[in-house]
N, C-alpha and C. Protein backbone atom coordinates (compact mmCIF):
# COMPACT_ATOMS: atom_id res chain seq x y z
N UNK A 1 193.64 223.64 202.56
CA UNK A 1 193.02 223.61 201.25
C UNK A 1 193.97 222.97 200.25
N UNK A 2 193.53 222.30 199.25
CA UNK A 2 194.39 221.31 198.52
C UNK A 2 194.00 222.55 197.47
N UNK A 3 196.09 222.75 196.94
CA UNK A 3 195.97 223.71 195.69
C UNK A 3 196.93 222.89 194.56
N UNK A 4 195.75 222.18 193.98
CA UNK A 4 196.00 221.66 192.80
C UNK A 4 196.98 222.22 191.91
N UNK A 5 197.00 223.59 191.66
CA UNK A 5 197.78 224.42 190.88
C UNK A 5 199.08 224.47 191.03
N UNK A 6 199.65 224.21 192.45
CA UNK A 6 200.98 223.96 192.75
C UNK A 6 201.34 222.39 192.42
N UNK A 7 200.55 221.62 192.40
CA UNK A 7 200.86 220.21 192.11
C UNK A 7 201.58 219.94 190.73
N UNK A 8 203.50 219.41 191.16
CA UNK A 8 203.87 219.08 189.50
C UNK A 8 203.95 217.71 189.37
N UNK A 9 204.28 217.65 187.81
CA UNK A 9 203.68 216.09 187.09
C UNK A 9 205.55 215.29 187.64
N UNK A 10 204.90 213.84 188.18
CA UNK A 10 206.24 213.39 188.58
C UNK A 10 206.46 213.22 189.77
N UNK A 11 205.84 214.45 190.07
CA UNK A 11 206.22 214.72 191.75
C UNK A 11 204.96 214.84 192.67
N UNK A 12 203.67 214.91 192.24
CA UNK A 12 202.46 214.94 192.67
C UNK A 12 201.54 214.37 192.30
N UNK A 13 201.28 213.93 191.22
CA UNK A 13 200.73 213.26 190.34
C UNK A 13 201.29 212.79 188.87
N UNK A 14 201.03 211.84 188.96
CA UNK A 14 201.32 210.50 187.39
C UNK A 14 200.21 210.92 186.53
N UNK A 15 199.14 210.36 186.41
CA UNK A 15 198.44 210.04 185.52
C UNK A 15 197.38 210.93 185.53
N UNK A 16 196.61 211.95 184.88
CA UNK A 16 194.94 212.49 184.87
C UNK A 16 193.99 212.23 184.49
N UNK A 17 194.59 211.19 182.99
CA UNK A 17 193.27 210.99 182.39
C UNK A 17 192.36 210.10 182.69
N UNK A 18 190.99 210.63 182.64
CA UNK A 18 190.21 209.98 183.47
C UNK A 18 189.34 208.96 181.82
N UNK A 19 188.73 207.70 181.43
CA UNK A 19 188.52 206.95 180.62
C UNK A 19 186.74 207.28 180.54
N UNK A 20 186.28 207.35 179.82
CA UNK A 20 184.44 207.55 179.84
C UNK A 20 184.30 206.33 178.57
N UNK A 21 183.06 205.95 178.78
CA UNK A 21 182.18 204.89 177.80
C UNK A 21 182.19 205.71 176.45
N UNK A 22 182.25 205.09 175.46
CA UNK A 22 182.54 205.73 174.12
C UNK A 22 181.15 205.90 173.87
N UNK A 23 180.51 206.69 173.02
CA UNK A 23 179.27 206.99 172.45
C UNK A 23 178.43 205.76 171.75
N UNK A 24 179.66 205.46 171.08
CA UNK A 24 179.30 204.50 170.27
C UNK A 24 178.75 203.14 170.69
N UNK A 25 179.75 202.84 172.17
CA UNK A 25 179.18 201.52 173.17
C UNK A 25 178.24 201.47 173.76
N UNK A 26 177.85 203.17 173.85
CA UNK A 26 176.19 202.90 174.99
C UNK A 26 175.18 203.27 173.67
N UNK A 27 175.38 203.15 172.58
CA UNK A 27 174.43 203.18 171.51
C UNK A 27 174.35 201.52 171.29
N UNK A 28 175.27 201.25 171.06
CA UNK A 28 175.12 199.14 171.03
C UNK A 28 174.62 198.76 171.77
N UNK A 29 174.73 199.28 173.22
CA UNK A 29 174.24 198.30 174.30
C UNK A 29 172.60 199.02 174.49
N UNK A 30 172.36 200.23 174.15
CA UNK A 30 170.98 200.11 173.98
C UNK A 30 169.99 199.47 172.75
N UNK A 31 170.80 199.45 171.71
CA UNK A 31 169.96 198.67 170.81
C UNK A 31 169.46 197.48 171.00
N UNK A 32 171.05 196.79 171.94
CA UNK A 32 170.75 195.35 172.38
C UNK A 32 169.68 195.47 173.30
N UNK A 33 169.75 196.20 174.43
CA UNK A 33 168.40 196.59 175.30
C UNK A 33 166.90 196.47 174.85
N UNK A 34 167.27 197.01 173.82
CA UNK A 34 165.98 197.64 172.93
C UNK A 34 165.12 196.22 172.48
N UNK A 35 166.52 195.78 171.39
CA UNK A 35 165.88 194.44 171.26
C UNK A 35 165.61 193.37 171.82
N UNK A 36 166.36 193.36 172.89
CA UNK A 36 166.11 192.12 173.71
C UNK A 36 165.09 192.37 175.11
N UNK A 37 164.54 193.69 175.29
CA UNK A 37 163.74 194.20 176.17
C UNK A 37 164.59 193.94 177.48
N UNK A 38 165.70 194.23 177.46
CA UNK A 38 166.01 194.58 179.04
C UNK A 38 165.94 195.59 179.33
N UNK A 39 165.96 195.80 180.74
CA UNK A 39 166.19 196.62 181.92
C UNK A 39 166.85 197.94 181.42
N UNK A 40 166.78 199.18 181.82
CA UNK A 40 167.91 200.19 181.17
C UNK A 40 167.76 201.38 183.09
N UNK A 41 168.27 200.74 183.46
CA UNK A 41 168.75 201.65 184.97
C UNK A 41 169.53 202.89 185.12
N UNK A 42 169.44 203.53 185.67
CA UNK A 42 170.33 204.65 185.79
C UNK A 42 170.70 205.04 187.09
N UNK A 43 172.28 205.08 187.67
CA UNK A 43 172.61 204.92 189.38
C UNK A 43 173.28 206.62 189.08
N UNK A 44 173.60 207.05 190.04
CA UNK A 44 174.44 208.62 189.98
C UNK A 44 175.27 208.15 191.25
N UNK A 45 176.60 208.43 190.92
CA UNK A 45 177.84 208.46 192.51
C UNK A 45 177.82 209.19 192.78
N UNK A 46 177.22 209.62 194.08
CA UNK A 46 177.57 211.02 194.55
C UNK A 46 179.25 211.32 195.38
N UNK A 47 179.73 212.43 194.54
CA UNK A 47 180.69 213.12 195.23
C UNK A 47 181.89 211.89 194.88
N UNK A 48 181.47 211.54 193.43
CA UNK A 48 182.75 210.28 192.93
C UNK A 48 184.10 210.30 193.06
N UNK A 49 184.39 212.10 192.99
CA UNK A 49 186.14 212.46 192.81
C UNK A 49 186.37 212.16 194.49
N UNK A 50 185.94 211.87 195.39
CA UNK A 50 185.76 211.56 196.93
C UNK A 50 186.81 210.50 196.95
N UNK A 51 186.26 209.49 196.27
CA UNK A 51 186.30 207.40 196.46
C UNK A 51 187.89 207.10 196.06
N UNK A 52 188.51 208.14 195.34
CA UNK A 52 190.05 207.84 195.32
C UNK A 52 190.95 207.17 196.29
N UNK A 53 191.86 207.01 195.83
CA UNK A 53 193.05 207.08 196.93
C UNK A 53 193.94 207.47 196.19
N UNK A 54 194.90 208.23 197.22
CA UNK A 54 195.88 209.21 196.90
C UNK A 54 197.29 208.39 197.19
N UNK A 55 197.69 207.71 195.89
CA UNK A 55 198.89 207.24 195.75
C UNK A 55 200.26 207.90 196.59
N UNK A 56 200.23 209.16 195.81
CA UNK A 56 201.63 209.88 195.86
C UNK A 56 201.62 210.65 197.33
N UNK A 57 202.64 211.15 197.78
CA UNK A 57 202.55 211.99 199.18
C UNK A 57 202.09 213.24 198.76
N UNK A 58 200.91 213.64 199.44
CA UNK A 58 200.74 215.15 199.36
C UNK A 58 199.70 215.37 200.08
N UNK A 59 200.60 216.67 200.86
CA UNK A 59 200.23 217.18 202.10
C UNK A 59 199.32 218.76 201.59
N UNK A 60 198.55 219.21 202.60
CA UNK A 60 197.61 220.34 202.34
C UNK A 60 197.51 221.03 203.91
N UNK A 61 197.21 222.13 203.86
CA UNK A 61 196.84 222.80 205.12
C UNK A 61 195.44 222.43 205.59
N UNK A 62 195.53 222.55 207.05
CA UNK A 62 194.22 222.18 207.83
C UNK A 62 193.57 222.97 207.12
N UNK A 63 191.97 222.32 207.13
CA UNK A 63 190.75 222.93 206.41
C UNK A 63 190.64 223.95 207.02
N UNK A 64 189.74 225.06 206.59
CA UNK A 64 189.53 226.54 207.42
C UNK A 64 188.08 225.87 208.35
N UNK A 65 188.25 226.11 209.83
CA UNK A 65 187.04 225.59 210.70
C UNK A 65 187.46 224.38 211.09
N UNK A 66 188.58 224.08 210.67
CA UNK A 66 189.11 222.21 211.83
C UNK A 66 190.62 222.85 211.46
N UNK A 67 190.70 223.51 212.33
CA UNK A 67 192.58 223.88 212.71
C UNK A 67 192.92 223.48 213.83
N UNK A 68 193.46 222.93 214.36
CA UNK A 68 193.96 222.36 215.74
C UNK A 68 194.31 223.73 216.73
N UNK A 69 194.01 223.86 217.69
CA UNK A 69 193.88 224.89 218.28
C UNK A 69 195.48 224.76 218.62
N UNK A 70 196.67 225.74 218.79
CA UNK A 70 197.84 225.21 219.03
C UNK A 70 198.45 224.19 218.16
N UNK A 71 198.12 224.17 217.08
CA UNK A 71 198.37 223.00 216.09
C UNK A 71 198.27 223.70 214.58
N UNK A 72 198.21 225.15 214.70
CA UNK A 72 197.84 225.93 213.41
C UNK A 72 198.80 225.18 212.29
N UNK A 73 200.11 224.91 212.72
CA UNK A 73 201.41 224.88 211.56
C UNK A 73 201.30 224.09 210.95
N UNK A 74 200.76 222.76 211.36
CA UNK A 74 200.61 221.29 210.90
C UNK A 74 199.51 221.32 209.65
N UNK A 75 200.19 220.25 209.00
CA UNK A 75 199.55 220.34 207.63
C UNK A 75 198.71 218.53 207.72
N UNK A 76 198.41 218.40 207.11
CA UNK A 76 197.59 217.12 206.64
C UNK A 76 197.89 216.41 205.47
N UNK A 77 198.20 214.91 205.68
CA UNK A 77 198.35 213.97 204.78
C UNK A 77 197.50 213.40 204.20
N UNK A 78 197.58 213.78 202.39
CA UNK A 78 195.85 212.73 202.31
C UNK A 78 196.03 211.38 201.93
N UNK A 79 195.29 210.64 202.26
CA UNK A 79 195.21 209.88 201.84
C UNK A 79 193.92 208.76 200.92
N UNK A 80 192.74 210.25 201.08
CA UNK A 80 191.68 209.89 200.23
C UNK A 80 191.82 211.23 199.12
N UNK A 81 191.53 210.93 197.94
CA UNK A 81 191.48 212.06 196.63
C UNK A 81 190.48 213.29 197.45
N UNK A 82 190.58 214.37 197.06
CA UNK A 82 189.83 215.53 196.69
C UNK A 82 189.66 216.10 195.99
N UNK A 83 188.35 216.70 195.95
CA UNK A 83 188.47 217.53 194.46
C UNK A 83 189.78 218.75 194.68
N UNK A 84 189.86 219.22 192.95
CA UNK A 84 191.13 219.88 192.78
C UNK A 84 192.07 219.46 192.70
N UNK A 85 192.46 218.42 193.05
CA UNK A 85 193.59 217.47 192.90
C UNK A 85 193.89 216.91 191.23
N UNK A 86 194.74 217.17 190.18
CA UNK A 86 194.93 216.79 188.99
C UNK A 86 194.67 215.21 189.07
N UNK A 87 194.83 214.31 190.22
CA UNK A 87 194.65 213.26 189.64
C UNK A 87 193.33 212.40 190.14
N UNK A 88 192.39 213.36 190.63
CA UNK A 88 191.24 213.11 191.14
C UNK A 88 190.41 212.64 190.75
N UNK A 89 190.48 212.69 189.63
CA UNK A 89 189.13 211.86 188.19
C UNK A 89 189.92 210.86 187.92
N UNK A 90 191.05 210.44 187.67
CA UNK A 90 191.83 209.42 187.37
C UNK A 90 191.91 207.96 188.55
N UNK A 91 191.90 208.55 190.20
CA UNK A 91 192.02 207.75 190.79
C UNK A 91 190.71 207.30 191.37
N UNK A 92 189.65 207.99 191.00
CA UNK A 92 188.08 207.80 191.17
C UNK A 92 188.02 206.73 190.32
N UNK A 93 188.31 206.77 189.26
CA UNK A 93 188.28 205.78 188.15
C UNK A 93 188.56 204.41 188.32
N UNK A 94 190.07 204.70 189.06
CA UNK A 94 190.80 203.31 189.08
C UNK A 94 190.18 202.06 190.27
N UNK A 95 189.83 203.28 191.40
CA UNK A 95 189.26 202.76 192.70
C UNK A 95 187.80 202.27 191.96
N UNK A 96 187.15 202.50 191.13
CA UNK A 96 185.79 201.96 190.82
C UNK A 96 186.28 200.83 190.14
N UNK A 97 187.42 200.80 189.44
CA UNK A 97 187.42 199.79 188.49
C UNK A 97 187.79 198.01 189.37
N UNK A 98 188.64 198.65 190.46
CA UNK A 98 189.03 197.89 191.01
C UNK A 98 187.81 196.80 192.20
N UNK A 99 186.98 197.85 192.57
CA UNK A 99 185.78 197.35 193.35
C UNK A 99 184.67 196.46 192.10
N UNK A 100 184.65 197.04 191.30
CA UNK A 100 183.62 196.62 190.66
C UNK A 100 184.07 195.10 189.48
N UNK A 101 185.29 195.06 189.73
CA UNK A 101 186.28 193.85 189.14
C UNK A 101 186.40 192.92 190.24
N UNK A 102 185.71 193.37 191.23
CA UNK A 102 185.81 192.70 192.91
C UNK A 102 184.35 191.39 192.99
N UNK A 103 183.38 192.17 191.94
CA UNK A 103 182.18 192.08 192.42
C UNK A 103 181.82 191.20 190.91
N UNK A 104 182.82 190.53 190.30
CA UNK A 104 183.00 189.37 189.39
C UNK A 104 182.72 190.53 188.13
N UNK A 105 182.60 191.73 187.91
CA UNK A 105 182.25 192.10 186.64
C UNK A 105 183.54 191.87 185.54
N UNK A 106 183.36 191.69 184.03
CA UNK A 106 184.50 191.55 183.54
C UNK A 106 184.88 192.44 182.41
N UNK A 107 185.83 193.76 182.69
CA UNK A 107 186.05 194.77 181.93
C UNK A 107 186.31 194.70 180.37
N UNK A 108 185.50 195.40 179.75
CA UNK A 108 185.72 195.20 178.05
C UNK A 108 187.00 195.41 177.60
N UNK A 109 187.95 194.64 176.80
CA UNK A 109 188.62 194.58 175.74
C UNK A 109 188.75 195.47 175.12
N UNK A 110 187.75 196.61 174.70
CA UNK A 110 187.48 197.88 173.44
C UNK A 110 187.29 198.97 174.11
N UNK A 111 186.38 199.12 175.21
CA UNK A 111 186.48 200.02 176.57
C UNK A 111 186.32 200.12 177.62
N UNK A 112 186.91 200.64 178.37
CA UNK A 112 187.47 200.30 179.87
C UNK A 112 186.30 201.11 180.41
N UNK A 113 185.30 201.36 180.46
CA UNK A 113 184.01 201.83 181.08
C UNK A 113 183.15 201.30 180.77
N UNK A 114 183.20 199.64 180.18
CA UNK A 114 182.09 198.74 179.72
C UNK A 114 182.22 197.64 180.31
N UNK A 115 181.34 197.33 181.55
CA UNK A 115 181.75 196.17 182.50
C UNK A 115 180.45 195.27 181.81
N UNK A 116 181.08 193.60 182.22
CA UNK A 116 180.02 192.94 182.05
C UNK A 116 180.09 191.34 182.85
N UNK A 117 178.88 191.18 183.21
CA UNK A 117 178.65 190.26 184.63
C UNK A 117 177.60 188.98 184.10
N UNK A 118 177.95 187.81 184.07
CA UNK A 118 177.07 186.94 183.54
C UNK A 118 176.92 185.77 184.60
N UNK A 119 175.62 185.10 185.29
CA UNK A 119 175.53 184.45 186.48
C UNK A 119 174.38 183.85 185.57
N UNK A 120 174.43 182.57 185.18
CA UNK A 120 173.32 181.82 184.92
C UNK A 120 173.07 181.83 183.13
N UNK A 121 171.77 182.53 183.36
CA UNK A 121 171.12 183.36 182.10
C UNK A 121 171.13 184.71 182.05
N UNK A 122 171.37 184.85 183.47
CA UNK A 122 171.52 186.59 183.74
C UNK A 122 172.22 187.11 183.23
N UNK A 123 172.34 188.38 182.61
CA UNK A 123 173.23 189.39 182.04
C UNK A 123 173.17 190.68 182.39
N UNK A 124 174.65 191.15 182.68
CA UNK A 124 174.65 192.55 183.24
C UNK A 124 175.05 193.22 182.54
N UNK A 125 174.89 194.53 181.82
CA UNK A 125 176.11 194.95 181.50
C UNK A 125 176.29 196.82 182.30
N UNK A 126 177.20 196.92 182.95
CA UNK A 126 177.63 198.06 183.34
C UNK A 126 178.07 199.28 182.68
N UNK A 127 177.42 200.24 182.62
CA UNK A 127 178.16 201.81 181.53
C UNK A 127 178.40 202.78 182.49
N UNK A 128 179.96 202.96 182.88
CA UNK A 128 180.37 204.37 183.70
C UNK A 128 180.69 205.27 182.49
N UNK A 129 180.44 206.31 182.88
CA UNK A 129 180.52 208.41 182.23
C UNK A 129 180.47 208.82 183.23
N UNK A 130 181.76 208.54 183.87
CA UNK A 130 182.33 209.62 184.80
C UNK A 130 181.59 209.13 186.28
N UNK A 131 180.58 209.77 186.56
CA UNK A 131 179.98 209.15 188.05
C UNK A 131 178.46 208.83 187.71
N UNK A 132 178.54 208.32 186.27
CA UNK A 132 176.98 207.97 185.28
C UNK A 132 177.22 206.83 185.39
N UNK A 133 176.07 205.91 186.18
CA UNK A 133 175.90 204.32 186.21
C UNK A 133 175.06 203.83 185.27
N UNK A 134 174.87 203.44 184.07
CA UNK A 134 173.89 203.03 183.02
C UNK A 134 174.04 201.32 183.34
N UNK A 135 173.07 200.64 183.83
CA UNK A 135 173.17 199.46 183.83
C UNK A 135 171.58 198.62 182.65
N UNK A 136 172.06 197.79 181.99
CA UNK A 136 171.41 197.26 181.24
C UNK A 136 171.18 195.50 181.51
N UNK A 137 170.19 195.22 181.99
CA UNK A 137 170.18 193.80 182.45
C UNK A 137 168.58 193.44 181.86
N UNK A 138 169.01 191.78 181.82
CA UNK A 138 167.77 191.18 181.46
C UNK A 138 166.71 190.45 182.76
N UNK A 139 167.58 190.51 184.04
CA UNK A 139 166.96 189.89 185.19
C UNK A 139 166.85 190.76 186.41
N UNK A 140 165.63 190.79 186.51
CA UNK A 140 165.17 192.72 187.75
C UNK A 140 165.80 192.07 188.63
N UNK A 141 165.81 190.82 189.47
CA UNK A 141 166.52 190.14 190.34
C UNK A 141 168.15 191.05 190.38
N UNK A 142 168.68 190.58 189.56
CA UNK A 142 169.76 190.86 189.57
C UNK A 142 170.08 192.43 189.37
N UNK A 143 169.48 192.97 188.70
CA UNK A 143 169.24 194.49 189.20
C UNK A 143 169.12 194.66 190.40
N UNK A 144 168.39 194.17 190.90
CA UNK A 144 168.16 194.57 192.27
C UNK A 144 169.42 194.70 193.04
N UNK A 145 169.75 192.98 193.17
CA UNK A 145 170.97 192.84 193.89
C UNK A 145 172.02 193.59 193.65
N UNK A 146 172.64 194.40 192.16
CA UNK A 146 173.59 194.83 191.75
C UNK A 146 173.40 196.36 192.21
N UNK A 147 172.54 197.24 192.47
CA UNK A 147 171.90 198.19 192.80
C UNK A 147 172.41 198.03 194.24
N UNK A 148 172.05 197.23 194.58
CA UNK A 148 171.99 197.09 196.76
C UNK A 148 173.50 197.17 196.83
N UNK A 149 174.48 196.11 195.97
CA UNK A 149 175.62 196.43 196.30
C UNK A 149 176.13 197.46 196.02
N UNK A 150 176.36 197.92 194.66
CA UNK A 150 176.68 199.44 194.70
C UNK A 150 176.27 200.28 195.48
N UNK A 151 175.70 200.63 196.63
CA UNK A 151 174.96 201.55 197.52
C UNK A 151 175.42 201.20 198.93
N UNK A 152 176.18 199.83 198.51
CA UNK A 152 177.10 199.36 199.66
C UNK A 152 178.49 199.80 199.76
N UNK A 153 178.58 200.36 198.30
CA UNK A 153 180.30 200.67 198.00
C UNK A 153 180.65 202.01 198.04
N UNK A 154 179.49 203.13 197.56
CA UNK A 154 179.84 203.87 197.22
C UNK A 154 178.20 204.68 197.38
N UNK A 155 178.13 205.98 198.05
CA UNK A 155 177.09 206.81 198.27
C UNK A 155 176.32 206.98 196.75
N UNK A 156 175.03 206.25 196.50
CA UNK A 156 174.69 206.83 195.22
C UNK A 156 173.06 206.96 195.70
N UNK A 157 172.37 207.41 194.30
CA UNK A 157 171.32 208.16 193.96
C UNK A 157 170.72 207.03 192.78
N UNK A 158 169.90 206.37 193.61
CA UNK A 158 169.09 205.25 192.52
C UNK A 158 167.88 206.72 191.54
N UNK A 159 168.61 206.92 190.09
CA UNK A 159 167.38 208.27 189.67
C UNK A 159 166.63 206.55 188.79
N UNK A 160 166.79 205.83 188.65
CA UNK A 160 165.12 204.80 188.43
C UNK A 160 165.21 204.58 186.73
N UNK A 161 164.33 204.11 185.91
CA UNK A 161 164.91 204.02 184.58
C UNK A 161 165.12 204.89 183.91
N UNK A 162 166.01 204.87 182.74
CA UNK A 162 167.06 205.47 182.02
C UNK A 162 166.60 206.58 181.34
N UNK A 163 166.07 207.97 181.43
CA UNK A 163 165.42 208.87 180.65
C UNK A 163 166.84 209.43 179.65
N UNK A 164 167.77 209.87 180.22
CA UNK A 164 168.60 210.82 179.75
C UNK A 164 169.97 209.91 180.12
N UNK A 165 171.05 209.83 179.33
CA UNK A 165 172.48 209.48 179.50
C UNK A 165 173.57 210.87 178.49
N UNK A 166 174.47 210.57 178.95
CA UNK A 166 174.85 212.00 178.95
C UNK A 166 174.65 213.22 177.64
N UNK A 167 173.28 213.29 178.19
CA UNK A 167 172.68 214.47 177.77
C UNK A 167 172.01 214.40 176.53
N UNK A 168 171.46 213.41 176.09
CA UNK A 168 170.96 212.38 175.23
C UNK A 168 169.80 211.84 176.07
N UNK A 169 168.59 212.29 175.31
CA UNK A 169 166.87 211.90 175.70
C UNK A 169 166.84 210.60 175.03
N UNK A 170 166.58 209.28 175.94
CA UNK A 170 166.09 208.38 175.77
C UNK A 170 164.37 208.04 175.70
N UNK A 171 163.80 207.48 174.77
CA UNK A 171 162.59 207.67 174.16
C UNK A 171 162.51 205.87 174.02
N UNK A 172 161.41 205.08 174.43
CA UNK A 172 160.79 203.82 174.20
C UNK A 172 159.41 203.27 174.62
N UNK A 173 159.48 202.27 173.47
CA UNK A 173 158.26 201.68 173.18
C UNK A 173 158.46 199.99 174.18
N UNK A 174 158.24 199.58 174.67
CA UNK A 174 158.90 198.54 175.03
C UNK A 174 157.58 197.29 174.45
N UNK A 175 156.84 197.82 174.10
CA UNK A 175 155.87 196.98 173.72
C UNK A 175 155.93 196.54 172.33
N UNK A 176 156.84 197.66 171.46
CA UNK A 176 157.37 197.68 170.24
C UNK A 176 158.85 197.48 170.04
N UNK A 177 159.34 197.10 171.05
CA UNK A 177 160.84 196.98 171.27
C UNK A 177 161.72 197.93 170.61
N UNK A 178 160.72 199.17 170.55
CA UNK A 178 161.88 200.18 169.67
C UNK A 178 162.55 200.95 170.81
N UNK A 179 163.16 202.04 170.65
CA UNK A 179 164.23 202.73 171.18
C UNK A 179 164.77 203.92 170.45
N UNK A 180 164.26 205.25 171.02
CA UNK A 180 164.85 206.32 170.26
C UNK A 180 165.45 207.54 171.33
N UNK A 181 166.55 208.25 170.13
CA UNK A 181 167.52 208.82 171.07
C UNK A 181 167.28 210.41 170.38
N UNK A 182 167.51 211.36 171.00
CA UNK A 182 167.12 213.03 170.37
C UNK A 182 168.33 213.55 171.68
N UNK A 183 168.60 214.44 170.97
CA UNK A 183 169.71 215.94 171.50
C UNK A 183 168.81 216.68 171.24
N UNK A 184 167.50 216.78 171.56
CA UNK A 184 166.49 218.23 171.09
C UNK A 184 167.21 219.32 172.76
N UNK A 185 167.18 219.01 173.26
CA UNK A 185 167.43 219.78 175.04
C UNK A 185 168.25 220.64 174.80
N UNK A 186 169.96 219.74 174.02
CA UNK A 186 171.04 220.04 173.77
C UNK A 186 171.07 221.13 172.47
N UNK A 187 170.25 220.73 171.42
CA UNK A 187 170.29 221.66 170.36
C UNK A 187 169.77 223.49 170.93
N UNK A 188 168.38 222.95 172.05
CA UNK A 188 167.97 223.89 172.32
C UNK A 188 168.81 225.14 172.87
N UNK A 189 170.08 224.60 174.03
CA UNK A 189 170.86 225.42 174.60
C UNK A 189 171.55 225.95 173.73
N UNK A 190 171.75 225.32 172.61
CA UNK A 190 172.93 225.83 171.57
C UNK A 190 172.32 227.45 170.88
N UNK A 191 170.86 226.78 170.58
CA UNK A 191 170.32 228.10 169.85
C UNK A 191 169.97 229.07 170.67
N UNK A 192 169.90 228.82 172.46
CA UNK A 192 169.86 229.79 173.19
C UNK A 192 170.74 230.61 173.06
N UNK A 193 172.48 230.00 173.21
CA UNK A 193 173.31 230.75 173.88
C UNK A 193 173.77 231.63 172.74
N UNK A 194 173.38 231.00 171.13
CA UNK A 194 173.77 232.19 169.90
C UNK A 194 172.29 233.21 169.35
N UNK A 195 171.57 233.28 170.76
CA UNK A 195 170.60 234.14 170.76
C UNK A 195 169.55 233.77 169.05
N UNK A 196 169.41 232.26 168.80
CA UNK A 196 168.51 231.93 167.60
C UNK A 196 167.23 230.69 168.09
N UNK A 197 167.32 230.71 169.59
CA UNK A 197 165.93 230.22 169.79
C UNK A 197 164.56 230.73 169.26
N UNK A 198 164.31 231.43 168.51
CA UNK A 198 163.28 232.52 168.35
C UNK A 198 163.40 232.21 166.37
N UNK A 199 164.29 231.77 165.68
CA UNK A 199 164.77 231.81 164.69
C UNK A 199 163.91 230.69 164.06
N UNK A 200 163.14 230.92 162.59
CA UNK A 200 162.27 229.81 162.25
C UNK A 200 163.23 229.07 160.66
C-alpha cells in the first residue's frame, strides 16, 4: 500500500501542485462558443491520478491479495503514479500535458489548462479541470477525430454535449446564439447543508 503520509518533500516528491483552467477562461471560451456556434463537448478521464509517472524512487509493499507466495518481504517499485501519492495530481498533469503537446495542441501563454489546435479553418480549443475535458470546436469532423484520439491515450467517458462544467449548469439557445450559466444546484446544497432550503 502506498502511504503517502510517510512521503517527505525532497526526498519523495518535488512538486504537488496540480494547475486547473481559470474560471474566467472557460467563461471566454464559452462566449466565443456561444457566438460563433461551436461545438461545446464534454470527455471525463477515468482514474486520471493513474496516467502519471513516478519520477522519484519510491517503493511500497505488495498489494494485500498479490503477495508473492515466499516473496512476502519484497516491496515494489513504482513506476506509474497512484492515488495517495502527494505528487499524483501533479504528475497526471504533466503526463497529459506532454501527450496532448504530442498531438500538435498549443498550450496557452495565460493558462496552462487551455490547449489550442488549429488545422485549416478548424479550431480546437481544449479545457482540462483536473480529469474535466471541455472541448470547444467549430468542425464535428475534427471533434470526432480529437475524441477517437483521446480514447486512444487515456481510458475516458465520452458524457456528449456540455450540460455542467465544474459544477456550473450550462443553459443554450443555439438558434439564438445565446448561452447561459446558473450555480442554482450549487446554491441549493449550500442552503441544504445550513438547514435553509425550506427558508422563503
Amino acid at each position: 500500500m502506498a502511504k503517502g503520509y510517510t512521503q517527505r518533500p525532497g526526498v519523495d516528491f518535488e512538486e504537488t501542485y496540480l494547475p486547473v483552467a481559470m474560471a474566467k477562461s472557460i467563461r471566454i471560451l464559452l462566449t466565443i462558443a456561444a457566438w460563433y456556434d461551436y461545438e461545446i463537448w464534454q470527455m471525463d478521464v477515468k482514474i486520471a491520478f493513474l496516467n502519471g509517472y513516478v519520477e522519484e524512487v519510491i517503493f511500497m509493499d505488495q498489494p494485500e491479495g498479490f503477495t508473492a507466495i515466499g516473496e512476502e518481504q519484497k516491496v515494489c517499485r513504482l513506476q506509474w503514479s497512484i492515488y495517495d501519492l502527494k505528487q499524483a495530481s501533479r504528475s497526471w498533469n504533466t503526463h497529459f500535458d506532454e501527450v496532448v503537446r504530442g498531438y500538435n495542441f498549443i498550450k496557452n501563454d495565460y493558462d496552462p489548462c487551455i490547449y489550442k489546435k488549429i488545422s485549416g479553418s478548424s479550431i480546437a480549443y481544449l479545457v482540462l479541470y483536473v480529469d474535466d475535458i471541455l472541448l470547444i470546436e467549430n468542425d464535428v469532423k475534427m471533434l470526432g477525430d480529437i475524441k477517437a484520439w483521446l480514447s486512444t491515450q487515456f481510458s475516458m467517458k465520452d458524457t456528449g454535449e456540455s450540460s455542467y462544467i465544474i459544477g456550473i449548469k450550462i443553459y443554450r439557445d443555439r438558434s439564438r446564439r445565446m448561452l447561459g450559466l446558473t450555480q442554482s444546484s450549487y446554491i441549493e446544497k449550500v442552503l441544504k447543508r445550513f438547514k435553509m432550503d425550506h427558508s422563503k
